[in-house]
Protein backbone atom coordinates (compact mmCIF):
# COMPACT_ATOMS: atom_id res chain seq x y z
CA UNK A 1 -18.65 -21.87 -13.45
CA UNK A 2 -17.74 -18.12 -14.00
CA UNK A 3 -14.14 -18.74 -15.20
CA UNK A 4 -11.77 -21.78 -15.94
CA UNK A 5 -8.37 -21.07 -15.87
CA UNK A 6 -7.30 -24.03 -18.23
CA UNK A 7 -3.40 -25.60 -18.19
CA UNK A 8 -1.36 -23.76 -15.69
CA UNK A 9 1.15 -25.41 -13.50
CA UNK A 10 -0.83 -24.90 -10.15
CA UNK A 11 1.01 -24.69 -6.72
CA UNK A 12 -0.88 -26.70 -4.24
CA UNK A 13 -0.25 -28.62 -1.24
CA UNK A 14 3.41 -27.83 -1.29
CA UNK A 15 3.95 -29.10 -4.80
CA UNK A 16 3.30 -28.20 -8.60
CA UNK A 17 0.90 -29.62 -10.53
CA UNK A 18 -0.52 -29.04 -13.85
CA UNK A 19 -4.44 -29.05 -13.51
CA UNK A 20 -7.52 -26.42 -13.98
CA UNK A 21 -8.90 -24.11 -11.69
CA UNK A 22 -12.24 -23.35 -11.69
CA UNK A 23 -14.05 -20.20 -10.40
CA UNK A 24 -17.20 -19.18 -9.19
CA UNK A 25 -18.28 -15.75 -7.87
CA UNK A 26 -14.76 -14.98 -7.33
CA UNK A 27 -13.52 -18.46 -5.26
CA UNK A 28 -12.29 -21.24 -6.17
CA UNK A 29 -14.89 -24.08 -6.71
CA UNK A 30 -13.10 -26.86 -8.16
CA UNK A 31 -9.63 -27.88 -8.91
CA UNK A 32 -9.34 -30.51 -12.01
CA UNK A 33 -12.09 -32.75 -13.34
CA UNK A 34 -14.89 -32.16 -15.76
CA UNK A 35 -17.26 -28.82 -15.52
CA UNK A 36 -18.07 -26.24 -18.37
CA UNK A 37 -17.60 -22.49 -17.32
CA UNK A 38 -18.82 -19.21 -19.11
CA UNK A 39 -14.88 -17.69 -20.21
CA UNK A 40 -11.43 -19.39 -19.81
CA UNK A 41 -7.84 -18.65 -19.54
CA UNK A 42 -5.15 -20.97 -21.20
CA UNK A 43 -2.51 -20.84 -19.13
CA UNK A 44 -0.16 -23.31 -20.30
CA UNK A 45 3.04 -23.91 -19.28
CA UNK A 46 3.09 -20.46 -16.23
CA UNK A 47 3.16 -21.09 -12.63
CA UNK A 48 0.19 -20.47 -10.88
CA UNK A 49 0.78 -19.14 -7.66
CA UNK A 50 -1.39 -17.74 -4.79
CA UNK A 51 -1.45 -13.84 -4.83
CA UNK A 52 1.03 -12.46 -1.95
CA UNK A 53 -0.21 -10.77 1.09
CA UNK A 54 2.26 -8.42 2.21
CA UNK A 55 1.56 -7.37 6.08
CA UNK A 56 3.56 -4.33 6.09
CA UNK A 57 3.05 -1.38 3.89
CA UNK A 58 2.95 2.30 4.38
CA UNK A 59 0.78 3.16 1.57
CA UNK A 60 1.34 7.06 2.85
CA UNK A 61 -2.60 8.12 2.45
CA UNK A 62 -3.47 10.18 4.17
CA UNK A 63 -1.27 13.40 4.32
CA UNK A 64 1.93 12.87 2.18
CA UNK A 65 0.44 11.24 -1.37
CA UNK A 66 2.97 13.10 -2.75
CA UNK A 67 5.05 10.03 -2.13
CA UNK A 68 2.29 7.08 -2.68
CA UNK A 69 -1.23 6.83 -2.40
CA UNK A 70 -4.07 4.38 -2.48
CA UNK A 71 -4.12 3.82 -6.34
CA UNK A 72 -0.37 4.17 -7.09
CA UNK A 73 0.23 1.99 -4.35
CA UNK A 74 -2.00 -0.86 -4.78
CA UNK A 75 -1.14 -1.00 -8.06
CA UNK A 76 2.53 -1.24 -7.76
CA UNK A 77 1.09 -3.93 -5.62
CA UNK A 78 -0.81 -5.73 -8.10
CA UNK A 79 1.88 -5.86 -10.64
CA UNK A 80 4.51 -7.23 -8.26
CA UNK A 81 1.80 -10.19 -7.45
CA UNK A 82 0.58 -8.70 -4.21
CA UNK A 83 -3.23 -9.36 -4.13
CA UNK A 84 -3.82 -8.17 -0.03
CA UNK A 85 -2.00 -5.66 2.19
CA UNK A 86 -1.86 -4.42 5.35
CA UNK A 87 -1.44 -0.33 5.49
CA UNK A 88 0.36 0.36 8.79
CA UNK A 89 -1.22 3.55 10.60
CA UNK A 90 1.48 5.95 11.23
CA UNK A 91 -0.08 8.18 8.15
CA UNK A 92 -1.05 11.75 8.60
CA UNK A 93 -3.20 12.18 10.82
CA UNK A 94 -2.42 8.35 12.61
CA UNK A 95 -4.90 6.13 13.07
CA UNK A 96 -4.97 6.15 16.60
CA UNK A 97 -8.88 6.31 17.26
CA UNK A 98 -12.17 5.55 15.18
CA UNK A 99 -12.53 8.67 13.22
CA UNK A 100 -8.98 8.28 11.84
CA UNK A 101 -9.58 5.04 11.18
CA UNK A 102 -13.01 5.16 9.09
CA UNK A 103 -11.53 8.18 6.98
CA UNK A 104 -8.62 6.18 5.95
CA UNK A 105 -11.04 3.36 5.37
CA UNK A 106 -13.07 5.53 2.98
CA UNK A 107 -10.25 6.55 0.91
CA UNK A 108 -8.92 2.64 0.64
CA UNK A 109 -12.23 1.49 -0.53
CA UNK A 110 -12.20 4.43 -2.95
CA UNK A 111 -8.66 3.69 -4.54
CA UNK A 112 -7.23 0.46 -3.73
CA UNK A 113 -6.98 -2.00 -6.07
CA UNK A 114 -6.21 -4.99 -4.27
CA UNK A 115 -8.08 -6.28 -1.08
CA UNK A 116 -6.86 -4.73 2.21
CA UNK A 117 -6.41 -4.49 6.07
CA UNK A 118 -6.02 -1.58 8.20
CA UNK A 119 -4.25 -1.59 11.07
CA UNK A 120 -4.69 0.73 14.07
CA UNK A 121 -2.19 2.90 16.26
CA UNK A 122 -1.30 2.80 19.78
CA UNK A 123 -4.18 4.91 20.48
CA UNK A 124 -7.88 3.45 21.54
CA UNK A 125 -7.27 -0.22 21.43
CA UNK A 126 -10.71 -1.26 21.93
CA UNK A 127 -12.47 1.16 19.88
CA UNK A 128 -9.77 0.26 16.82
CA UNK A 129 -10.38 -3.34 17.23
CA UNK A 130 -14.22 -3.32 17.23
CA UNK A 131 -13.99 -0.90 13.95
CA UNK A 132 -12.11 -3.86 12.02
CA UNK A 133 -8.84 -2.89 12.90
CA UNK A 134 -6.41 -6.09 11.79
CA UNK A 135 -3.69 -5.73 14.48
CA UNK A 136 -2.32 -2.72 16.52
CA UNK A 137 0.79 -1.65 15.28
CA UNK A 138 3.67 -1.58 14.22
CA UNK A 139 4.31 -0.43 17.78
CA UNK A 140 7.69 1.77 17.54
CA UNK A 141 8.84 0.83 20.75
CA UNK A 142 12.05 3.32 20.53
CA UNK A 143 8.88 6.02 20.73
CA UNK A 144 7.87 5.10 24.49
CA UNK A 145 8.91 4.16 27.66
CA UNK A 146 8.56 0.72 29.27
CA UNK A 147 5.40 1.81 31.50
CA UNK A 148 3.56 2.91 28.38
CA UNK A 149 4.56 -0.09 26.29
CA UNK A 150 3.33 -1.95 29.31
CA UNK A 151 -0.10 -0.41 29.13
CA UNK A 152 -0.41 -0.66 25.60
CA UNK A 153 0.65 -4.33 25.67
CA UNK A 154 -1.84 -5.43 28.09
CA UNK A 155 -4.51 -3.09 25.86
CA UNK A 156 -4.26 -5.52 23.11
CA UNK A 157 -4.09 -8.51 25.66
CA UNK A 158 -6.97 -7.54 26.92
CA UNK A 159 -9.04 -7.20 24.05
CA UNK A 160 -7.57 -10.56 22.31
CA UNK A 161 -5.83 -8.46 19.91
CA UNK A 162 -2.18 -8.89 18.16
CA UNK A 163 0.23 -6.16 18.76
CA UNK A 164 2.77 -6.25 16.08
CA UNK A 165 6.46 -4.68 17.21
CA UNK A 166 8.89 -2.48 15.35
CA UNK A 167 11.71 -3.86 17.79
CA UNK A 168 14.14 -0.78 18.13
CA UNK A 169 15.41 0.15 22.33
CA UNK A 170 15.03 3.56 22.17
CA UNK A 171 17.26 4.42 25.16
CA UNK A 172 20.34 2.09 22.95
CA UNK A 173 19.54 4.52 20.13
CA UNK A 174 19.65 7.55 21.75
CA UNK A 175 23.01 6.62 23.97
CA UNK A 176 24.63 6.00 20.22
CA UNK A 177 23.88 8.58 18.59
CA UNK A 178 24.90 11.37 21.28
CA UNK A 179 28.65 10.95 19.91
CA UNK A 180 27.95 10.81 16.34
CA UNK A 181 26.00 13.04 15.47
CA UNK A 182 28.94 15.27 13.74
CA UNK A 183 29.46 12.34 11.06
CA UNK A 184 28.18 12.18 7.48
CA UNK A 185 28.88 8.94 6.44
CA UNK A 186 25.41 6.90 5.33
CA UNK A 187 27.60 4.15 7.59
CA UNK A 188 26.67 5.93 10.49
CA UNK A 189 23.25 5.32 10.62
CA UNK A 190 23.33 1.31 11.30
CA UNK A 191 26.04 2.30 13.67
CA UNK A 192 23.41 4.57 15.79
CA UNK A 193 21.35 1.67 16.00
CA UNK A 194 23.11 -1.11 16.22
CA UNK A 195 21.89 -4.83 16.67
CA UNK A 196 21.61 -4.46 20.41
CA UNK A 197 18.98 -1.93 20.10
CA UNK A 198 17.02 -4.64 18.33
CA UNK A 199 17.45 -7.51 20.85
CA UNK A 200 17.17 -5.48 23.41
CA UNK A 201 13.59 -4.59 22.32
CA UNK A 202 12.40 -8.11 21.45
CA UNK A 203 13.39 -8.95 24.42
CA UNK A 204 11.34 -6.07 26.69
CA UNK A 205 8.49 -6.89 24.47
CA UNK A 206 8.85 -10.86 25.02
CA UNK A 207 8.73 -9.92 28.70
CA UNK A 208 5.60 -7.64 28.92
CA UNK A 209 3.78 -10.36 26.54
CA UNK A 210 1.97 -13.37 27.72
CA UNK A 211 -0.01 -13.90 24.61
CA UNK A 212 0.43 -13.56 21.18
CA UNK A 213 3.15 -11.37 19.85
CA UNK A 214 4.02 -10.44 16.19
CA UNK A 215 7.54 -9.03 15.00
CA UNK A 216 8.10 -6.99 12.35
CA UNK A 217 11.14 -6.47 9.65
CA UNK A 218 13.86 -8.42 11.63
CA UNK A 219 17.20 -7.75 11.00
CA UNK A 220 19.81 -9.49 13.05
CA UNK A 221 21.11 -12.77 14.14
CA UNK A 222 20.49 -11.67 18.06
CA UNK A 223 16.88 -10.71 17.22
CA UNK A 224 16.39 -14.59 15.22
CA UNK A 225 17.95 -16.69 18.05
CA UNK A 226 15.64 -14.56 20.76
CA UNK A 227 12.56 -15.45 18.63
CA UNK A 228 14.14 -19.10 18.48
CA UNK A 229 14.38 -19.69 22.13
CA UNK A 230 10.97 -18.38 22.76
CA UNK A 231 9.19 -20.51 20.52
CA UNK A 232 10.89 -23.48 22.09
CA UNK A 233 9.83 -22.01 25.25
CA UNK A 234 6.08 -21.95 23.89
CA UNK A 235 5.34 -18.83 23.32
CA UNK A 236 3.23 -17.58 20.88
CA UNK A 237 5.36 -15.09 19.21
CA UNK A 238 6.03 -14.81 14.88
CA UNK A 239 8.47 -12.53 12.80
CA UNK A 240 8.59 -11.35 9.38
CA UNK A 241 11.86 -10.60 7.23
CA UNK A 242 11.46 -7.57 4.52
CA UNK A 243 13.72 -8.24 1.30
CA UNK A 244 16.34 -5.75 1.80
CA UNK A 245 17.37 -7.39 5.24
CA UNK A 246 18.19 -10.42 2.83
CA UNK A 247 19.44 -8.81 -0.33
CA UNK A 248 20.99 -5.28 1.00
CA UNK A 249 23.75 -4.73 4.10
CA UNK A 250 25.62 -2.19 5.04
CA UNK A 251 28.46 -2.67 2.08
CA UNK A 252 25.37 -1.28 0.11
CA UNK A 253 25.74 2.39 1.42
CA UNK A 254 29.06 2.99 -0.90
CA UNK A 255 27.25 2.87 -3.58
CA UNK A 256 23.60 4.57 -2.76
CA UNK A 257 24.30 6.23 -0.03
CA UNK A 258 21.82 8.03 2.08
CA UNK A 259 18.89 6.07 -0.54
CA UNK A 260 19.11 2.88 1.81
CA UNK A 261 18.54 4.61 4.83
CA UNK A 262 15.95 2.37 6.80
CA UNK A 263 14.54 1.17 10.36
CA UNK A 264 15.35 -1.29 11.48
CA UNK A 265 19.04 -0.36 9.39
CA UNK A 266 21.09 -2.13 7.06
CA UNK A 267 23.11 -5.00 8.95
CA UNK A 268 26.00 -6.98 8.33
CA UNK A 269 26.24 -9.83 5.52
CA UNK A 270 26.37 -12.38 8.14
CA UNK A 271 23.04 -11.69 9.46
CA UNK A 272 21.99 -11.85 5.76
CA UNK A 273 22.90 -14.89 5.87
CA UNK A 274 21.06 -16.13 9.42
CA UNK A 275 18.16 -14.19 8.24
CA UNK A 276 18.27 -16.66 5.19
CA UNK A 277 18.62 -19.88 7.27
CA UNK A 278 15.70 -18.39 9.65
CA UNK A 279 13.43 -17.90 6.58
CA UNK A 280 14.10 -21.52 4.72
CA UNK A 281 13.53 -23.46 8.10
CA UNK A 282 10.56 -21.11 9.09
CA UNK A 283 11.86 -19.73 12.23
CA UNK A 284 11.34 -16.48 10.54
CA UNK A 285 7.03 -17.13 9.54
CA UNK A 286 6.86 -14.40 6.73
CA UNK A 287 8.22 -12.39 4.36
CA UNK A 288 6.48 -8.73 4.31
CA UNK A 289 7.96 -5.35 2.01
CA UNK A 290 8.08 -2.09 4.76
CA UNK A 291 7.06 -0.70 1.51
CA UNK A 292 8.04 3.28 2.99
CA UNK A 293 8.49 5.42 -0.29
CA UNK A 294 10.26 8.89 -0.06
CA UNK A 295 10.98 10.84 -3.53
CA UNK A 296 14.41 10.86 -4.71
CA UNK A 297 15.01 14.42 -3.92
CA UNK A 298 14.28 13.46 -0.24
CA UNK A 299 17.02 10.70 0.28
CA UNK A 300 19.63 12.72 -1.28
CA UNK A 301 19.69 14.61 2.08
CA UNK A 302 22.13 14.41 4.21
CA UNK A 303 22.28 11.07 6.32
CA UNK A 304 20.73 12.67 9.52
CA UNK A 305 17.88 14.56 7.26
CA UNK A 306 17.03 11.81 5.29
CA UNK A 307 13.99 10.20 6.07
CA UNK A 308 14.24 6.15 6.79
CA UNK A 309 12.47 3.68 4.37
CA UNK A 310 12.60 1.93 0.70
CA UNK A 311 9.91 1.55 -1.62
CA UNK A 312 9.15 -2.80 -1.87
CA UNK A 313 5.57 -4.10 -2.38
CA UNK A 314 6.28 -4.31 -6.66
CA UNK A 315 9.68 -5.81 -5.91
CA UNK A 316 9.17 -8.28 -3.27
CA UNK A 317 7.69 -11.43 -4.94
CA UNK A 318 9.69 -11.35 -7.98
CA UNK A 319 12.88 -10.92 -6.05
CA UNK A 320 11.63 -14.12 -4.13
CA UNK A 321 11.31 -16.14 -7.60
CA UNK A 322 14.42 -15.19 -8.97
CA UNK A 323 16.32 -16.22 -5.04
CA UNK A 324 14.48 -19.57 -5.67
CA UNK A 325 15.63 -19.83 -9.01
CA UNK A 326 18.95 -19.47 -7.60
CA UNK A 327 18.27 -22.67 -5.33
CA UNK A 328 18.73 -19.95 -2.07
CA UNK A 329 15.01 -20.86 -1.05
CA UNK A 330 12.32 -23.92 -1.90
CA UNK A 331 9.61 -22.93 -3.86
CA UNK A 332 7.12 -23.87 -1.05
CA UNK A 333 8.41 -22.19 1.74
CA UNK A 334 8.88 -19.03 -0.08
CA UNK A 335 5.11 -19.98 -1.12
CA UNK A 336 4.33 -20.46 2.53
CA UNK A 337 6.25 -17.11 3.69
CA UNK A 338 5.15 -14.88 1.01
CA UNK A 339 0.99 -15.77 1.08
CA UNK A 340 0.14 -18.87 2.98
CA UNK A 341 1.98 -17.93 6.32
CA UNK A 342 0.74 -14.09 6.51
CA UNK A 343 -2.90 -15.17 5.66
CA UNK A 344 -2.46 -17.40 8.97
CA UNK A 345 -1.16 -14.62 11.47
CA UNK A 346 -3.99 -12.59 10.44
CA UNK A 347 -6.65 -14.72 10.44
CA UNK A 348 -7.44 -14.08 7.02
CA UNK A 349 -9.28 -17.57 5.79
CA UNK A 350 -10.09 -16.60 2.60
CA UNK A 351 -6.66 -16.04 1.62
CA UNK A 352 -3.15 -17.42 1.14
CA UNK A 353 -3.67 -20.76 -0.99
CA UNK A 354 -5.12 -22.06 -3.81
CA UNK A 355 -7.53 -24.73 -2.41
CA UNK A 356 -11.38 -24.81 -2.89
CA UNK A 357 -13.36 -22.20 -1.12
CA UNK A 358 -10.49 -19.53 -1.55
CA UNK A 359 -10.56 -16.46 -3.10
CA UNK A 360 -9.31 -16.51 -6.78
CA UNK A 361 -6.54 -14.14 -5.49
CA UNK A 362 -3.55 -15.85 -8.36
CA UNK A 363 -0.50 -15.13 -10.23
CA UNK A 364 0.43 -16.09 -13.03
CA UNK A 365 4.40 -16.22 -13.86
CA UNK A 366 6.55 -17.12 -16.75
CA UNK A 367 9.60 -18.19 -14.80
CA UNK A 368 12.00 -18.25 -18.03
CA UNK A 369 11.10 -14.53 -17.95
CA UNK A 370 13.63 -13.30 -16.06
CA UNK A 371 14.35 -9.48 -16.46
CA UNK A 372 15.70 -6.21 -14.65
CA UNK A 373 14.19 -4.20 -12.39
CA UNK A 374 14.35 -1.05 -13.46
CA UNK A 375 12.82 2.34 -11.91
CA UNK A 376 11.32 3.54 -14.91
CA UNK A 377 9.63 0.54 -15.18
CA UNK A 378 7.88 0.32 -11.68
CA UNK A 379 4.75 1.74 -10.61
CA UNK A 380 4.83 3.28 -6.90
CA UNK A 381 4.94 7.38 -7.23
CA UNK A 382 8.50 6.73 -4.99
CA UNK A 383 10.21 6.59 -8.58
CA UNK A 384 13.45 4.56 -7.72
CA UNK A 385 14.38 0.88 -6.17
CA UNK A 386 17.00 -0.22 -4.18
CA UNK A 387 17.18 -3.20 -6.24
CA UNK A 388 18.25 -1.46 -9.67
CA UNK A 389 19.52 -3.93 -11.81
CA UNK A 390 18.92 -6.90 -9.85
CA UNK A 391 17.15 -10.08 -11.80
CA UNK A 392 13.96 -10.84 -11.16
CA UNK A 393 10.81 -12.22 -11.98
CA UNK A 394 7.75 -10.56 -12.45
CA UNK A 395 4.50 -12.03 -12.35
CA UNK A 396 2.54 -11.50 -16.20
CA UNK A 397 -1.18 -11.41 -14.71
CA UNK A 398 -2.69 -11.06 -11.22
CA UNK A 399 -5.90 -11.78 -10.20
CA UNK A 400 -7.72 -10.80 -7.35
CA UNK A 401 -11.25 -12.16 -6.21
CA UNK A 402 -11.55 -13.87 -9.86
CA UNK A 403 -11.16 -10.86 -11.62
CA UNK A 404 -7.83 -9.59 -13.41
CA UNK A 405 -6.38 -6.62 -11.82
CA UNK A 406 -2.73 -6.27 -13.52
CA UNK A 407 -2.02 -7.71 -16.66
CA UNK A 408 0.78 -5.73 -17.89
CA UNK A 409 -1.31 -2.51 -17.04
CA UNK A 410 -4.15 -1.34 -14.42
CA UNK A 411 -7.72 -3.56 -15.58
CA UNK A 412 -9.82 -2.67 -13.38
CA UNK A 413 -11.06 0.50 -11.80
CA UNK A 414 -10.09 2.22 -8.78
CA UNK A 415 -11.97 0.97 -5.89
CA UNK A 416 -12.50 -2.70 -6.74
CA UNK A 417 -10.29 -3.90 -4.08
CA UNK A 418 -12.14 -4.62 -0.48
CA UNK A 419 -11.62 -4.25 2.87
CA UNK A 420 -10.70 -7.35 5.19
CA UNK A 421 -11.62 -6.35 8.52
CA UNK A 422 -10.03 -7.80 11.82
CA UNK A 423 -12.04 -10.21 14.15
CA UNK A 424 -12.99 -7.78 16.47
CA UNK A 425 -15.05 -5.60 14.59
CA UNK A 426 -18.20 -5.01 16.22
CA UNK A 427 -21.79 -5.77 15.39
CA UNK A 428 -22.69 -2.41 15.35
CA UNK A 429 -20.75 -1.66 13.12
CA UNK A 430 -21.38 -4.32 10.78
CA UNK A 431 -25.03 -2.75 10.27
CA UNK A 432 -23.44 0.19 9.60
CA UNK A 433 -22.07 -0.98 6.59
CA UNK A 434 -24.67 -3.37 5.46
């Protein structure tokens, strides 16, 4: 063996127990009994977790890397226990065909740190899919009408794809906003796009679906019990919940104003709370950050100017420890939500447990080791949280692929993190790379 990782309390098979793990070109080869490796790692008495895979970032690179980029991003990433992501493609230019897609790819295999998906834009379905492309989307629905939702839908049908939906009505939106457009108060901007907008759109895209149907960041108690009743009607539809629709509502604005701008917006403590129940009893699949990072200097616009999203991917997992330490969630379904569950709507097998034949993608965590988050303290180039303050629990070494990538500071070098491309890349272009 390359590595035994001697001690730890190991999550596995929805329970802890305290046994070796044993590594060999980067997977796991054997869990407990007798073999003799080259280096090990006493990890006695931590929690030994697999990494995260967060679904939803917007890692900003290309065109504004003035906010985040490749490196910054993947290793705030890597210190918040987040071994994969999944970089949306509304970056600058979008990657809506294959050119945009194989520069972006070149500058993630340059940069990132942790492994990585791409996904592609509501542009060339087919030609996105067959270059690796994980899933097509997030599809802003509020951006198009039905007929070209309709054709984009049955795109990805077509080409076994899975379109994944940022669930906001766009004519809801605009109908709000036309008589509020003179206020200033941060308030205002859940009130342009209130819950309705939401259900409405989960419900157009429920309708134009007949296979598999992924949505992202819900928000509302509508939006949940529409996802409810369509899994009990069979459909094949999952949803993801991003931290600050659990920990952040729209009480939150007094105090930072225009910072928690966001879409889909801050709700209403009591769909905190249903978003809660959804998560423990897995109506709601995964947990994912919308990492979106603007500078400070850009959310202290005014409420209309102010561009929508909060920096997440460093936060997310220890947030998650702490809220379990707090008895709000069971260790193995915020296990399951934050790395197990993710792995599964992807497709990516190597990923999301600890079991033999996995990649060594781990995280290690004191969990007496409870601290603040604090800005100064983080790693994305966004340079604040909404979370300042808060108690949480960071992870004290991450491993990705065998190899430590975070361990209080960067340890490995740009670029080590690899690409995880989509089941419909083609053969063509699989000799390509090879």
């Amino acid at each position: 063996m390359d590595l035994q990782i001697r001690g730890g309390r190991v999550f596995m098979g929805k329970r802890v127990q305290v046994m070796d793990i044993w590594i060999k070109d980067g997977r796991i080869a054997a869990l407990g009994g007798p073999h003799v490796a080259d280096d090990h790692l006493d990890v006695a008495g931590l929690l030994v977790l697999p990494g995260a895979v967060d679904i939803h970032v917007h890692f900003r690179d290309p065109g504004q890397t003035h906010k985040e980029d490749w490196e910054t991003g993947s290793l705030a990433a890597a210190a918040g226990g987040v071994t994969t992501v999944v970089d949306q493609p509304n970056t600058l230019p979008a990657v809506n065909d294959a050119s945009a897609y194989r520069d972006k790819l070149i500058t993630a295999r340059r940069h990132s740190i942790v492994d990585f998906c791409l996904n592609g834009g509501p542009g060339n379905v087919q030609e996105l899919l067959g270059e690796g492309a994980a899933a097509i989307g997030e599809i802003f629905t509020y951006e198009m009408g039905e007929e070209r939702l309709r054709d984009l839908l049955f795109q990805v049908e077509d080409a076994d794809g899975l379109p994944t939906i940022h669930a906001e009505d766009g004519w809801t939106i605009r109908r709000c906003e036309e008589g509020m457009r003179g206020q200033q108060d941060p308030d205002v901007h859940s009130r342009s796009r209130p819950p309705q907008a939401e259900e409405a759109a989960i419900a157009q895209a429920l309708s134009l679906t007949q296979k598999r149907v992924h949505i992202c960041h819900l928000s509302t108690s509508g939006g949940l019990e529409l996802i409810r009743r369509a899994k009990k009607a069979g459909r094949a539809v999952t949803a993801e919940v991003a931290p600050h629709h659990l920990l952040l509502n729209r009480r939150d604005y007094r105090k930072q104003g225009t910072f928690l701008k966001v879409n889909p917006p801050l709700r209403s403590s009591s769909d905190n709370q249903a978003l809660w129940d959804g998560l423990r009893r897995g109506d709601i699949e995964a947990m994912a950050s919308d990492h979106a990072p603007h500078l400070p200097e850009e959310k202290r616009q005014e409420i209309w100017e102010a561009p929508s999203g909060l920096p997440g991917v460093e936060t997310m997992l220890p947030l998650m420890l702490d809220a379990v330490r707090a008895n709000r969630i069971p260790l193995d379904r915020a296990v399951d939500a934050l790395s197990t569950a993710p792995a599964r709507i992807l497709g990516l097998k190597g990923k999301g447990e600890i079991a033999v034949g996995k990649d060594a993608d781990l995280v290690l965590v004191d969990t007496r080791a409870r601290s603040e988050v604090l800005a100064y303290r983080l790693h994305s180039r966004a340079d604040w949280t909404p979370y300042q303050g808060r108690t949480a629990i960071f992870p004290r070494l991450t491993m990705v692929r065998g190899e430590v990538v975070f361990d209080g500071d960067m340890a490995v070098r740009p670029g080590y993190g690899q690409n995880l491309p989509g089941p419909g890349r083609s053969a063509s272009r699989v000799r390509e790379e090879d």
